[in-house]
C-alpha atoms as a PDB file:
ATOM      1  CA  UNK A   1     -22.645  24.410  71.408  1.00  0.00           C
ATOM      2  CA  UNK A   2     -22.052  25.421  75.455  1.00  0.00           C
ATOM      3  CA  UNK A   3     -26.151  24.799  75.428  1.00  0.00           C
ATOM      4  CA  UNK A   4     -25.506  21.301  74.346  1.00  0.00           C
ATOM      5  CA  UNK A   5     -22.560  21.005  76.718  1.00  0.00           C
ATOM      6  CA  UNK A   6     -23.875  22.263  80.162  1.00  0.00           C
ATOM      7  CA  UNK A   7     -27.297  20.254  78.956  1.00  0.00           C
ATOM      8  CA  UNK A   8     -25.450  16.949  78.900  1.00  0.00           C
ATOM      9  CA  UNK A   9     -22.958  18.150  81.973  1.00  0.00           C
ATOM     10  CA  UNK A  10     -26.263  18.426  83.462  1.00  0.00           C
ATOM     11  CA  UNK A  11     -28.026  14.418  82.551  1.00  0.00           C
ATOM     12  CA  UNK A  12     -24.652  13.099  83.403  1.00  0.00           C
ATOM     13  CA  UNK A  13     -25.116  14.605  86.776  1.00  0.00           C
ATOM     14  CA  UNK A  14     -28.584  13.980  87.496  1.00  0.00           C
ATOM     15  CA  UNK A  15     -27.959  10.339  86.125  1.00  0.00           C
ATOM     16  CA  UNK A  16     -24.541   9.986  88.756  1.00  0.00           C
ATOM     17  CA  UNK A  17     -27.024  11.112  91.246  1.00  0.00           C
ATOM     18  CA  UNK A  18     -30.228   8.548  90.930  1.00  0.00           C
ATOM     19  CA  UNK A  19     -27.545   5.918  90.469  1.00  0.00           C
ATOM     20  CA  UNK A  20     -26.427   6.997  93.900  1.00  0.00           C
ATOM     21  CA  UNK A  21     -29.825   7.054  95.015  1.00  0.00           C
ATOM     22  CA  UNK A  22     -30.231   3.965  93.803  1.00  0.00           C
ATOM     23  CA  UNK A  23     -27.513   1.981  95.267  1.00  0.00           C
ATOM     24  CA  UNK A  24     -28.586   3.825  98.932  1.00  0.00           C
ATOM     25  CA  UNK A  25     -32.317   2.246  98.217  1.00  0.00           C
ATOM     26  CA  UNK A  26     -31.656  -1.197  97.390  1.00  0.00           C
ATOM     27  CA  UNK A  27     -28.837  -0.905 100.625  1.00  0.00           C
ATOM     28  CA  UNK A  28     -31.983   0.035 102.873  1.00  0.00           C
ATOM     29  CA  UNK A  29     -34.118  -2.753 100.931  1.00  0.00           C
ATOM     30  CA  UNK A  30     -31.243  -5.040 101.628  1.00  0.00           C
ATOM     31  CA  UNK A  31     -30.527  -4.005 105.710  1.00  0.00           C
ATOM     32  CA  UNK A  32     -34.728  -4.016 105.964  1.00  0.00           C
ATOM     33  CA  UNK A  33     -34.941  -7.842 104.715  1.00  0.00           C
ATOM     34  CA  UNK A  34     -31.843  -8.880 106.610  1.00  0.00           C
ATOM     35  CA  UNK A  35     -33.900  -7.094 109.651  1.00  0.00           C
ATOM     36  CA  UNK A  36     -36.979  -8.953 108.901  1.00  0.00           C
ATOM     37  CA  UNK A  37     -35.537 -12.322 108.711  1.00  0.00           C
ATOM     38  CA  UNK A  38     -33.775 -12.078 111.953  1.00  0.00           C
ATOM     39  CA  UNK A  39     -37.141 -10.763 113.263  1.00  0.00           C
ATOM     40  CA  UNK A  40     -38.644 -13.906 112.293  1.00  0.00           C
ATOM     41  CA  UNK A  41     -36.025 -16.351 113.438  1.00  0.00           C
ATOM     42  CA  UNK A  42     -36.478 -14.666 116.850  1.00  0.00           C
ATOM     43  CA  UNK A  43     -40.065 -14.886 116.571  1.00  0.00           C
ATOM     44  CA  UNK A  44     -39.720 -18.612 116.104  1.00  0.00           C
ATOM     45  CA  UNK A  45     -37.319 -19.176 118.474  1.00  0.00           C
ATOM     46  CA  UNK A  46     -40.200 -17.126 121.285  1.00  0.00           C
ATOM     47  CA  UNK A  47     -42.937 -19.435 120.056  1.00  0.00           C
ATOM     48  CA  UNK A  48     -40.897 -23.391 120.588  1.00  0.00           C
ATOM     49  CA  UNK A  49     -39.600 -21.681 124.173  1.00  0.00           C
ATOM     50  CA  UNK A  50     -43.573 -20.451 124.537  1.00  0.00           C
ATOM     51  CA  UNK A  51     -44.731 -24.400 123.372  1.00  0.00           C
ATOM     52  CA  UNK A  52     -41.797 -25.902 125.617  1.00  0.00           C
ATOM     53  CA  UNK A  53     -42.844 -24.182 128.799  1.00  0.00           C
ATOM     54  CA  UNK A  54     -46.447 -25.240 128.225  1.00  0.00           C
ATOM     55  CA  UNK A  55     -45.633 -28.223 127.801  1.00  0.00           C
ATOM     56  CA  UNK A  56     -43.407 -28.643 130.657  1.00  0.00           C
ATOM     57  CA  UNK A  57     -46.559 -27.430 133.251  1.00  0.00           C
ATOM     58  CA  UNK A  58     -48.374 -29.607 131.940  1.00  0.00           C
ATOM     59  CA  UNK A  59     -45.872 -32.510 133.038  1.00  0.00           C
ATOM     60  CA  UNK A  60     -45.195 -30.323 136.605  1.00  0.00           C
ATOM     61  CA  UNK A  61     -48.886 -30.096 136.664  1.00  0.00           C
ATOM     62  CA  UNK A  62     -49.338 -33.985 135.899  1.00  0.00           C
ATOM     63  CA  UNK A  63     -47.041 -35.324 138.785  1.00  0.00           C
ATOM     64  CA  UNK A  64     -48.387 -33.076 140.991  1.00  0.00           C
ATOM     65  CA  UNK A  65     -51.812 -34.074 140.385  1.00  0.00           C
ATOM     66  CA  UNK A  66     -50.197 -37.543 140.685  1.00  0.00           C
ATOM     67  CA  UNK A  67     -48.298 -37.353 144.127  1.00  0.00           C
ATOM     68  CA  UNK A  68     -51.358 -35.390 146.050  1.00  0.00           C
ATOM     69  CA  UNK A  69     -53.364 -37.797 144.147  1.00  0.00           C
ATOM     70  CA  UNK A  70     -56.822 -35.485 142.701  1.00  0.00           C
END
C-alpha cells in the first residue's frame, strides 16, 4: 500500500512540476511574440522614415536642380 502511495505522491509531483513548466513556456512564448511584434512595428516605422527621407532629396534635389538651373 506505501508502494501505491509514494508512486502516486510521486505523478502528483512530476505532474505539479510540467504544469509549472508549462505555464513558464507559454510565458516565454507569450514575452517572445509580444517582442516580435514590437520588432516589427519598429521595423515599419524605420522603413516610412527610410521612404520619407528619399523622398524628401528628391524634392531638395529637384529645386536645386531648378534654381542653378541643369
Amino acid at each position: 500500500m506505501d508502494d501505491l502511495e509514494d508512486e502516486a505522491r510521486r505523478y502528483k509531483n512530476e505532474t505539479q512540476r510540467l504544469s509549472s513548466e508549462i505555464v513558464r513556456v507559454q510565458n516565454e512564448i507569450q514575452n517572445e511574440l509580444f517582442l516580435k511584434s514590437s520588432c516589427e512595428v519598429e521595423k515599419l516605422t524605420v522603413e516610412d522614415d527610410l521612404t520619407n527621407l528619399k523622398h524628401s532629396r528628391k524634392i531638395d534635389f529637384f529645386f536645386v536642380f531648378k534654381i542653378f538651373n541643369f
